[in-house]
PDB file of N, CA and C in Angstrom:
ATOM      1  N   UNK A   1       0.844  -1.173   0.000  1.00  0.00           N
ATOM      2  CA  UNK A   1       0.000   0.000   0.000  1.00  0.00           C
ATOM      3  C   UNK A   1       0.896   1.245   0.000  1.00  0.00           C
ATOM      4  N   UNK A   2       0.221   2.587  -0.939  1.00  0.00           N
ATOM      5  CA  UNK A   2       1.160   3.609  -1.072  1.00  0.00           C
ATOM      6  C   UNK A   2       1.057   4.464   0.237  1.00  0.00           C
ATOM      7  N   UNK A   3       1.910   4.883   0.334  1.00  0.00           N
ATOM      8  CA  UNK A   3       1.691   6.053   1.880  1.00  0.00           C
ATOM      9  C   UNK A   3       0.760   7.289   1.483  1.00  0.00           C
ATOM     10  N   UNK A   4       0.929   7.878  -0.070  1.00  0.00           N
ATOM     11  CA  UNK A   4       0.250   8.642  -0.596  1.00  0.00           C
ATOM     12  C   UNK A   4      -1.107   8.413  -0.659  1.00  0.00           C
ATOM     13  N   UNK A   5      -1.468   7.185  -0.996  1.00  0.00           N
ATOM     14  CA  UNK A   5      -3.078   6.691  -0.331  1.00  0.00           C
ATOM     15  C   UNK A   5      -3.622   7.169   0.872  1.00  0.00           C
ATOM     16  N   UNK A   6      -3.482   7.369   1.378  1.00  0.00           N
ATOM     17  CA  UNK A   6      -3.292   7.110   3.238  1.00  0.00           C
ATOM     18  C   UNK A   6      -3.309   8.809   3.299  1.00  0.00           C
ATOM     19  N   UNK A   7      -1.922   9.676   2.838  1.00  0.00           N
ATOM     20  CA  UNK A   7      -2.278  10.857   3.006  1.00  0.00           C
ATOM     21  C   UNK A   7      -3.026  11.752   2.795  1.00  0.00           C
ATOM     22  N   UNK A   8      -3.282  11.612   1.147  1.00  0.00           N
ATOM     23  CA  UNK A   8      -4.177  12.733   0.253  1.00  0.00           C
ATOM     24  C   UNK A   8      -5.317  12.880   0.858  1.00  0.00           C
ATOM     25  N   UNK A   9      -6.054  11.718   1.076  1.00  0.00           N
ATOM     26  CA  UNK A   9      -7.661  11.917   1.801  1.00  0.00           C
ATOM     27  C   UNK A   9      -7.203  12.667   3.369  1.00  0.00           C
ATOM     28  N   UNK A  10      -6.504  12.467   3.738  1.00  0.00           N
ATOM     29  CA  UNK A  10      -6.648  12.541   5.190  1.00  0.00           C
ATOM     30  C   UNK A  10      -6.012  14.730   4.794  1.00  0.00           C
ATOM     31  N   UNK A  11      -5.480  14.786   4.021  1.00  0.00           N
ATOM     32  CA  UNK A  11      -4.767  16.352   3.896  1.00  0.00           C
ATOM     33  C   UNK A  11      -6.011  16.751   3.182  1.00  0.00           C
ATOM     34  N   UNK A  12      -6.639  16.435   2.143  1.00  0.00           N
ATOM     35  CA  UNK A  12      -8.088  16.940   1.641  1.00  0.00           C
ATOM     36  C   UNK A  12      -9.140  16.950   2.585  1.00  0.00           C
ATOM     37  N   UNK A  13      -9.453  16.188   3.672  1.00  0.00           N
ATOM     38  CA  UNK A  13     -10.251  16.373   4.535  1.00  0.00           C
ATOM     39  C   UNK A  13      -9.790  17.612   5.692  1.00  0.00           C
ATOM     40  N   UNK A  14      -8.872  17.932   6.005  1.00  0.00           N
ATOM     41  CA  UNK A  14      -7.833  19.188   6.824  1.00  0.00           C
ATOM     42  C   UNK A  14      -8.247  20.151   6.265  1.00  0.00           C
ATOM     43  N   UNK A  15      -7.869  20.425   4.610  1.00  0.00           N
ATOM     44  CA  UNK A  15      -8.004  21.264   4.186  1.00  0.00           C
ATOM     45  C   UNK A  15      -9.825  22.177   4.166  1.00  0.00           C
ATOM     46  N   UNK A  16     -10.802  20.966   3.810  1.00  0.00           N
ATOM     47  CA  UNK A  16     -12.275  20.959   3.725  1.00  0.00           C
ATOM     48  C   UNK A  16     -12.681  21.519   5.032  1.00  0.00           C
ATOM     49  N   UNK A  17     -12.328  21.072   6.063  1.00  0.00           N
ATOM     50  CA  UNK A  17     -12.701  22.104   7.485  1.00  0.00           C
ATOM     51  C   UNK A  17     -12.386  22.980   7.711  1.00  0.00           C
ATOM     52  N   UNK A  18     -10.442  23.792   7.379  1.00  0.00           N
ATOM     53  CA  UNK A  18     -10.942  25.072   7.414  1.00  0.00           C
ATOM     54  C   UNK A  18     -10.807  25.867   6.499  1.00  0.00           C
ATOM     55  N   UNK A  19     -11.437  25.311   4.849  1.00  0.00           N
ATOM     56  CA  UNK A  19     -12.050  25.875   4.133  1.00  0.00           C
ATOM     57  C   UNK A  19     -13.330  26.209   4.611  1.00  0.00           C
ATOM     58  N   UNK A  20     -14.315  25.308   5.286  1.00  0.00           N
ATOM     59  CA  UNK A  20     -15.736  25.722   5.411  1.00  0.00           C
ATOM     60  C   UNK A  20     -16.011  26.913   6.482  1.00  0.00           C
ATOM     61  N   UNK A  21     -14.835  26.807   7.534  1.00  0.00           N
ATOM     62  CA  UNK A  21     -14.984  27.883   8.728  1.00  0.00           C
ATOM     63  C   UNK A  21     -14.476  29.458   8.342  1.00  0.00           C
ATOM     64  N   UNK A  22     -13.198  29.595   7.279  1.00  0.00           N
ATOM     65  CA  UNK A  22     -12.886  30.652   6.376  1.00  0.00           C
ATOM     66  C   UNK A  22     -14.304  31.067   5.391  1.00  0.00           C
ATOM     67  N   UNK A  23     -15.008  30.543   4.921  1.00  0.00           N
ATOM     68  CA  UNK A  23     -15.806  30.922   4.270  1.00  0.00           C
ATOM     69  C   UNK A  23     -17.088  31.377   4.643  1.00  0.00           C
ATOM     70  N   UNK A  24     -17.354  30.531   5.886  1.00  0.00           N
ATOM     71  CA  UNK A  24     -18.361  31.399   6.743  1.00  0.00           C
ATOM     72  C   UNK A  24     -17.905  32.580   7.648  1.00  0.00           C
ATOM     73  N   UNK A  25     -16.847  33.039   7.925  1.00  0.00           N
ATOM     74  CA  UNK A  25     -15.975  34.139   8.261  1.00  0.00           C
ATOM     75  C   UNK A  25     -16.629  35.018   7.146  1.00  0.00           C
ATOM     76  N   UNK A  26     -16.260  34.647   5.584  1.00  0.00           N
ATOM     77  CA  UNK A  26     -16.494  35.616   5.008  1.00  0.00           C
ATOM     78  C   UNK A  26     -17.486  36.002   4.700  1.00  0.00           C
ATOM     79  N   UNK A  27     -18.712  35.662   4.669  1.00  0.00           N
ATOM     80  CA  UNK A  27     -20.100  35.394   4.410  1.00  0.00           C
ATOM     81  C   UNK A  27     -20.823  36.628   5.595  1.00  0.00           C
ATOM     82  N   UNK A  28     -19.826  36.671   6.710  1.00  0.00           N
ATOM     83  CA  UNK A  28     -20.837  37.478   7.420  1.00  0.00           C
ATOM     84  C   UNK A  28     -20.124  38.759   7.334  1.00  0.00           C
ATOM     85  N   UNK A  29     -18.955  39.025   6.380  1.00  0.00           N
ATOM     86  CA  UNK A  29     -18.886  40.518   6.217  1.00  0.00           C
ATOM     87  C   UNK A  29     -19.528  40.782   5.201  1.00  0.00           C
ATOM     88  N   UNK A  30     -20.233  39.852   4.433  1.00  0.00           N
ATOM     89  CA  UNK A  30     -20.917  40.803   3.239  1.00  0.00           C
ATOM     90  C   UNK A  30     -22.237  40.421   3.507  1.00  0.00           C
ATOM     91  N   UNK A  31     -23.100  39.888   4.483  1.00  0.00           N
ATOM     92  CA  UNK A  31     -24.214  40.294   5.000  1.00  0.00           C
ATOM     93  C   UNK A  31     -24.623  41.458   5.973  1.00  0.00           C
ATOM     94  N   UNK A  32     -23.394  42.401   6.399  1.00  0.00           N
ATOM     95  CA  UNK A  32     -24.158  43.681   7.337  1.00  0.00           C
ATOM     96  C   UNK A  32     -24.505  44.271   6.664  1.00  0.00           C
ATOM     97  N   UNK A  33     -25.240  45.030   7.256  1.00  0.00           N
ATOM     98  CA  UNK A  33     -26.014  46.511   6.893  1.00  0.00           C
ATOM     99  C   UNK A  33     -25.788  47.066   7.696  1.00  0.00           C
ATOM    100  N   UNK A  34     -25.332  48.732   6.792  1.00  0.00           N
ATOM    101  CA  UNK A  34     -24.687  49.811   7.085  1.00  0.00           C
ATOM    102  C   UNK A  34     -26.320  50.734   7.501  1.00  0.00           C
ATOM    103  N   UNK A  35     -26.240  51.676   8.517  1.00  0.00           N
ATOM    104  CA  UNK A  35     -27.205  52.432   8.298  1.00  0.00           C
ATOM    105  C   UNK A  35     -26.445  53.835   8.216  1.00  0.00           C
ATOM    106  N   UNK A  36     -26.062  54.411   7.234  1.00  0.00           N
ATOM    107  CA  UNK A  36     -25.681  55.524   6.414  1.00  0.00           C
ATOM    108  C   UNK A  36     -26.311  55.828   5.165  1.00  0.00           C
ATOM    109  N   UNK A  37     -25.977  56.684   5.210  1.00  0.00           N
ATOM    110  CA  UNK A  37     -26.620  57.306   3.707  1.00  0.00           C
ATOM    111  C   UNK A  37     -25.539  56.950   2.300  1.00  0.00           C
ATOM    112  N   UNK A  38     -26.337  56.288   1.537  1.00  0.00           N
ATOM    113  CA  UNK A  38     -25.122  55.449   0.105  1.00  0.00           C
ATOM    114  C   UNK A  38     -25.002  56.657  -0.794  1.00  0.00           C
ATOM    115  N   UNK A  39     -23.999  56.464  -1.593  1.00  0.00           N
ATOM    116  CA  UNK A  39     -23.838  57.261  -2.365  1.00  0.00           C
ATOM    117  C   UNK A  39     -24.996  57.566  -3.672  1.00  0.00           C
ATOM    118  N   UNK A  40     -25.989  56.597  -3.608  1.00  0.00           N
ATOM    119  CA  UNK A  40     -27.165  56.696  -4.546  1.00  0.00           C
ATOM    120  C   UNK A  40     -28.193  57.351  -3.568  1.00  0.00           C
ATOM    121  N   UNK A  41     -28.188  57.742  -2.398  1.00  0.00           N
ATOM    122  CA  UNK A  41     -29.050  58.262  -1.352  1.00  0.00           C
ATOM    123  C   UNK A  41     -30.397  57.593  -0.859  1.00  0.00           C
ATOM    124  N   UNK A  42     -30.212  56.096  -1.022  1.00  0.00           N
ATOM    125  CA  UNK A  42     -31.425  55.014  -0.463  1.00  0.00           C
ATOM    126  C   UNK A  42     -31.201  55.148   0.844  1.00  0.00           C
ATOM    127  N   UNK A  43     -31.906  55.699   1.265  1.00  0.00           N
ATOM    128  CA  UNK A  43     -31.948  54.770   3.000  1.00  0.00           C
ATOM    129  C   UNK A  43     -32.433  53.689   3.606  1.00  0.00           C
ATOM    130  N   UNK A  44     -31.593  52.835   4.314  1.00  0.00           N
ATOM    131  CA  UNK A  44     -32.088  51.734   4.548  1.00  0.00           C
ATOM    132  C   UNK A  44     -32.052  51.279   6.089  1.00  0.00           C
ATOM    133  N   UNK A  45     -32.252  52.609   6.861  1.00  0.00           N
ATOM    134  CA  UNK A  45     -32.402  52.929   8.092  1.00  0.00           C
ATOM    135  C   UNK A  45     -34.002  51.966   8.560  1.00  0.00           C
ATOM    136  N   UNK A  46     -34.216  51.005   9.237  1.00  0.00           N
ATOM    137  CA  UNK A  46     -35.428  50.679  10.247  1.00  0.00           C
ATOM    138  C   UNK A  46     -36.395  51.734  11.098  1.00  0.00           C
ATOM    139  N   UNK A  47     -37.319  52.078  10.752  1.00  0.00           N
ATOM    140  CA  UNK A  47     -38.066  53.058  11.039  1.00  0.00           C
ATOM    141  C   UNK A  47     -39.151  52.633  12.099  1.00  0.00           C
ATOM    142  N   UNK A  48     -40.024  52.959  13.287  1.00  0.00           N
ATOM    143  CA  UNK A  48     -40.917  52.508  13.919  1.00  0.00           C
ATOM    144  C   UNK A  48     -42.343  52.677  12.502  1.00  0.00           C
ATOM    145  N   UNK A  49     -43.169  51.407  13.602  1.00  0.00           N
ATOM    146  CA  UNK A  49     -44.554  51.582  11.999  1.00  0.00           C
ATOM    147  C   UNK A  49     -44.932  53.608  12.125  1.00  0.00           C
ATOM    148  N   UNK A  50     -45.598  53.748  11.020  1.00  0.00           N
ATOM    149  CA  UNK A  50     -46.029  54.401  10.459  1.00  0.00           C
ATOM    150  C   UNK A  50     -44.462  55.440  10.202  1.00  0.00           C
ATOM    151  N   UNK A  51     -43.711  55.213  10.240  1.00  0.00           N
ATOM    152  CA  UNK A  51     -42.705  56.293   9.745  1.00  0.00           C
ATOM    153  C   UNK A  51     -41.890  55.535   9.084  1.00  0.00           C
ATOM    154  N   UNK A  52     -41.164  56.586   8.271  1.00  0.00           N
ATOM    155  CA  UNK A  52     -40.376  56.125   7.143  1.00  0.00           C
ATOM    156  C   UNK A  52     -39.115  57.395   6.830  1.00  0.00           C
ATOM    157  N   UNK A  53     -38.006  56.703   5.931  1.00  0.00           N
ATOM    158  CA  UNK A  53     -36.514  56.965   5.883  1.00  0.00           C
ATOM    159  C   UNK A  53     -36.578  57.621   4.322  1.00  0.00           C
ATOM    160  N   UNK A  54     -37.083  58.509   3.854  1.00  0.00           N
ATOM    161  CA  UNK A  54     -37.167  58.932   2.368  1.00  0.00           C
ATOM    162  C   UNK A  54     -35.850  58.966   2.141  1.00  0.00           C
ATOM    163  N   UNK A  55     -35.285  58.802   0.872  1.00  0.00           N
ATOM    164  CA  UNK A  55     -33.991  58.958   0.180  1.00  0.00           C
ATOM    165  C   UNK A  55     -33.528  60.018   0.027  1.00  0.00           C
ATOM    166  N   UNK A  56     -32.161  59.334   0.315  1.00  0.00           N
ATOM    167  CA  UNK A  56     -31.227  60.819   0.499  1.00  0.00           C
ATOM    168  C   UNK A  56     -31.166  61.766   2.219  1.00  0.00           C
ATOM    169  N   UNK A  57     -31.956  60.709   3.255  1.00  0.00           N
ATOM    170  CA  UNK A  57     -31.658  61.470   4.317  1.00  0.00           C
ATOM    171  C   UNK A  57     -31.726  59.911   4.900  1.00  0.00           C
ATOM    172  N   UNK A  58     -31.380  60.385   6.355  1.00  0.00           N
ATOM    173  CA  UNK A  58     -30.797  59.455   7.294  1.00  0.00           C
ATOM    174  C   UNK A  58     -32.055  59.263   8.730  1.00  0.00           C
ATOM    175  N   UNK A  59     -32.686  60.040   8.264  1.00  0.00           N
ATOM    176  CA  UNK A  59     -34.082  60.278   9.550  1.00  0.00           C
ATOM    177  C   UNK A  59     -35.245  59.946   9.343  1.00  0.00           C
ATOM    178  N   UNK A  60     -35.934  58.901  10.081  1.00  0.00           N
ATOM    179  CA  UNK A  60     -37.222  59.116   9.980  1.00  0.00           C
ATOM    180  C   UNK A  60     -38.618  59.382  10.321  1.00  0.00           C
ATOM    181  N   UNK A  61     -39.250  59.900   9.050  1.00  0.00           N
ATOM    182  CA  UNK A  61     -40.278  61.244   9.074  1.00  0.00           C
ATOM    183  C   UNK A  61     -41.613  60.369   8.998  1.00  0.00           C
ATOM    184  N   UNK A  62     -42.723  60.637   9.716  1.00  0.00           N
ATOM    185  CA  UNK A  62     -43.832  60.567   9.622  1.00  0.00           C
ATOM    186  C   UNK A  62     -45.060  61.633   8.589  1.00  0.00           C
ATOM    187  N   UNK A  63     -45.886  60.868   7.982  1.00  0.00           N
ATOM    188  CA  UNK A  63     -46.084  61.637   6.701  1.00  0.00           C
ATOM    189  C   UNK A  63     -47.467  62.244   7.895  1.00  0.00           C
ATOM    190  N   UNK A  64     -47.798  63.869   7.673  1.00  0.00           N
ATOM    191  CA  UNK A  64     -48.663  64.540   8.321  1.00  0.00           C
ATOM    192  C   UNK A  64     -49.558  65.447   7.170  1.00  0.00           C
ATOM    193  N   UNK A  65     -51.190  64.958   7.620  1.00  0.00           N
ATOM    194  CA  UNK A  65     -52.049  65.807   6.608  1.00  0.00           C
ATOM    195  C   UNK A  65     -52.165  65.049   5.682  1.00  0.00           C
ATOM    196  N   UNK A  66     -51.680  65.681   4.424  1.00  0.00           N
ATOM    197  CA  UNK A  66     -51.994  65.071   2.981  1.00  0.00           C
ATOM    198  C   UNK A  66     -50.742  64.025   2.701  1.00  0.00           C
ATOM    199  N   UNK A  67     -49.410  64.164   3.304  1.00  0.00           N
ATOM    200  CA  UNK A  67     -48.700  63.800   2.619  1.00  0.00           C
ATOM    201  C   UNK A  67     -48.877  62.309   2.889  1.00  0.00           C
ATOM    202  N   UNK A  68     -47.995  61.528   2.189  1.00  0.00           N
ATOM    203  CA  UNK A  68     -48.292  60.144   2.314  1.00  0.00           C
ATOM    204  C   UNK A  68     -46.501  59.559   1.279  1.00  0.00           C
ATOM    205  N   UNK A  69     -46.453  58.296   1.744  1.00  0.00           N
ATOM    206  CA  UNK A  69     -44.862  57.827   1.543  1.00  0.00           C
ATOM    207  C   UNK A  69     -45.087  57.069   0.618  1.00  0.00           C
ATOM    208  N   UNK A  70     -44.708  57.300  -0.519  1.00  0.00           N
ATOM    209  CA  UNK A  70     -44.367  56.565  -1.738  1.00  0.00           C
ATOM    210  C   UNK A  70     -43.131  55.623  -2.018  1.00  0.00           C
ATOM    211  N   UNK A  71     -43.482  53.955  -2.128  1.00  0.00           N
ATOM    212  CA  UNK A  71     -42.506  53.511  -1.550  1.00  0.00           C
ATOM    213  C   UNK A  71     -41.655  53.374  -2.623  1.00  0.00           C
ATOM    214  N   UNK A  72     -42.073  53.389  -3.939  1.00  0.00           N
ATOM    215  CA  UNK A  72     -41.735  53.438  -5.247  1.00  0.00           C
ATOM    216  C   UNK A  72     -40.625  54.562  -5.535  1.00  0.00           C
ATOM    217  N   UNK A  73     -41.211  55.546  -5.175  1.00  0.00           N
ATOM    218  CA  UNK A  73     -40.069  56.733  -5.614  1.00  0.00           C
ATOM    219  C   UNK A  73     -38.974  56.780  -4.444  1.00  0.00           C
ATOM    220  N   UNK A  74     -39.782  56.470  -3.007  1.00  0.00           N
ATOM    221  CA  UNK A  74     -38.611  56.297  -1.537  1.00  0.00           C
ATOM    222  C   UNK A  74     -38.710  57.940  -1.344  1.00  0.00           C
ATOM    223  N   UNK A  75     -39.933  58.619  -1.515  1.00  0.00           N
ATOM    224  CA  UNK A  75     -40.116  59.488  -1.149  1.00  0.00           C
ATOM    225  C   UNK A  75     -41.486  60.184  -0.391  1.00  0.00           C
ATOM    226  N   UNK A  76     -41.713  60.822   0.559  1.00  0.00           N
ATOM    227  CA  UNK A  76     -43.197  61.749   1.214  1.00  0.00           C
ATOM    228  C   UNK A  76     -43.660  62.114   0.130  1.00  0.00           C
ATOM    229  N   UNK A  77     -44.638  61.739  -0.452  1.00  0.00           N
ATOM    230  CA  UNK A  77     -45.514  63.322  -1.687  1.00  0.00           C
ATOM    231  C   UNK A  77     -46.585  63.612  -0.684  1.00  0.00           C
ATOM    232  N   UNK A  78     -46.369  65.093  -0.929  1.00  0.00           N
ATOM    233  CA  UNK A  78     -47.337  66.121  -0.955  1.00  0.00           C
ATOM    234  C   UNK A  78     -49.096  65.675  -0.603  1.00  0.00           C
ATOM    235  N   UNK A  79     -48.990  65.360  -1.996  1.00  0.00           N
ATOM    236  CA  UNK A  79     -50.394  65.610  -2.628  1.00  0.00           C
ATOM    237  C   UNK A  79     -51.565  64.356  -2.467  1.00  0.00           C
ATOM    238  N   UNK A  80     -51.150  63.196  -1.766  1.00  0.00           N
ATOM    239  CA  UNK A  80     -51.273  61.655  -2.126  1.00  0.00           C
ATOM    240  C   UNK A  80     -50.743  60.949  -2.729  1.00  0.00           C
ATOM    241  N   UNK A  81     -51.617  59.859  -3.448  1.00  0.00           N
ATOM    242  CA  UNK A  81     -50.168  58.949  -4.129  1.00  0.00           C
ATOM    243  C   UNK A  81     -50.929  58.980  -5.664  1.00  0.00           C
ATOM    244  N   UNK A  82     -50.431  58.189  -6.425  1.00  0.00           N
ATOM    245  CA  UNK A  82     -50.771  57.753  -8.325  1.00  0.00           C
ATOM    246  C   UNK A  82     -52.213  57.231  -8.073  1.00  0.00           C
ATOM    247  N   UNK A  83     -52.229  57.136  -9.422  1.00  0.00           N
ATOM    248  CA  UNK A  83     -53.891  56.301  -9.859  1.00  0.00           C
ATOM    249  C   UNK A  83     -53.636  55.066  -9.178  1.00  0.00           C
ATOM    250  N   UNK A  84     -54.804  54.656  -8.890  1.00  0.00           N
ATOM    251  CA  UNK A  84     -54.590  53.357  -8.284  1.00  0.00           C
ATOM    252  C   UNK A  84     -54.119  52.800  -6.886  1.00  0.00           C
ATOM    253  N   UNK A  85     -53.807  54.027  -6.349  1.00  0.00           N
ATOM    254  CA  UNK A  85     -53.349  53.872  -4.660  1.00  0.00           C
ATOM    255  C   UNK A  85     -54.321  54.572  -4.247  1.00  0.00           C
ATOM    256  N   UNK A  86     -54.241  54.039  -2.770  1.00  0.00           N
ATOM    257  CA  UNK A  86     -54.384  55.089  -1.662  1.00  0.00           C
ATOM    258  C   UNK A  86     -53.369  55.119  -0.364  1.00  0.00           C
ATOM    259  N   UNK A  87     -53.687  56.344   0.117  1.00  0.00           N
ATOM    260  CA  UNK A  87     -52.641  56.588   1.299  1.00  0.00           C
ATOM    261  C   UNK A  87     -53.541  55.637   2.676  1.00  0.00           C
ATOM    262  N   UNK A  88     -52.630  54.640   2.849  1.00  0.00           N
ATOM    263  CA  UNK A  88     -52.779  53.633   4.540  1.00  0.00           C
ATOM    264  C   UNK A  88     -53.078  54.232   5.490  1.00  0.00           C
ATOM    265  N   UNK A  89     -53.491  54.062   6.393  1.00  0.00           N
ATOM    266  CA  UNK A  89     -54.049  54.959   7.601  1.00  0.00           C
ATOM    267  C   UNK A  89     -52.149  54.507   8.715  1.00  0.00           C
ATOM    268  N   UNK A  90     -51.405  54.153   7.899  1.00  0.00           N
ATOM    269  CA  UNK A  90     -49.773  54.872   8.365  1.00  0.00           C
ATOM    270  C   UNK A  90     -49.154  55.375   7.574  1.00  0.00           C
ATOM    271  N   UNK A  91     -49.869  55.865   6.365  1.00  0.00           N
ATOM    272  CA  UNK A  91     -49.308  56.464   5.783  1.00  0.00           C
ATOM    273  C   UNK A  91     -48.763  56.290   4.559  1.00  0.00           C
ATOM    274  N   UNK A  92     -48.291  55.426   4.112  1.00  0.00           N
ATOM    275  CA  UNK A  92     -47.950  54.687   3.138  1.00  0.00           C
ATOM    276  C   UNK A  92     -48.983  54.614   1.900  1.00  0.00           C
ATOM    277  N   UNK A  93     -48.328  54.624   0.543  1.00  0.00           N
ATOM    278  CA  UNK A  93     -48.808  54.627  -0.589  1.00  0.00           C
ATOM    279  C   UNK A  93     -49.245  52.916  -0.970  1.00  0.00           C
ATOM    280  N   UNK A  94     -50.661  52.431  -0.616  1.00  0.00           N
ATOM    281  CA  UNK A  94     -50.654  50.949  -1.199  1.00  0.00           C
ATOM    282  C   UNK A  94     -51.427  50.638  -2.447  1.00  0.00           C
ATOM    283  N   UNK A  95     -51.922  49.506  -3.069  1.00  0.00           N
ATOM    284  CA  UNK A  95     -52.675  49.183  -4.207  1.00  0.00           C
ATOM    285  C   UNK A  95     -54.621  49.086  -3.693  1.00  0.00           C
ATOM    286  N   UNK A  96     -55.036  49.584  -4.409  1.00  0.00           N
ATOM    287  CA  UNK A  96     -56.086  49.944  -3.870  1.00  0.00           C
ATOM    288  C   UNK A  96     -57.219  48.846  -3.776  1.00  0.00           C
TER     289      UNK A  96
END
């Protein structure tokens, strides 16, 4: 019997464990979330219900009166929302 028999599996199995523990190392730096403002200005800040993080700012605003949060544009409008919505009693722009 070769000695090389004997080794390869046993150095491929070494290697396979801490390949799998290196790779879950890396896996959880590219699952955080940042709460900053990106250079495309999404916010992706967690807001309590009825408030919301419009784009391009870091705070969030509760829509008062008419306005209402369009989740489409990631912005408060004014005026209500498009054909076919209405503003949620939190505020939010849904399908009608």
């Amino acid at each position: 019997m070769k000695l090389s028999t004997v080794f390869t599996p046993a150095l491929v199995a070494v290697v396979c464990l801490f390949q799998s523990t290196a790779a879950e190392g890396q896996s959880s730096i590219h699952v955080r979330v940042h709460v900053e403002e990106s250079p495309l200005g999404v916010c992706y800040k967690k807001c309590e219900a009825g408030s919301y993080c419009p784009n391009g700012t870091n705070t969030c605003l509760k829509p008062t009166g008419t306005q209402c949060f369009h989740p489409d544009k990631g912005m408060i409008v004014e005026k209500g929302c498009d054909d076919g919505f209405v503003c949620n009693k939190e505020g939010k722009c849904v399908y009608k």
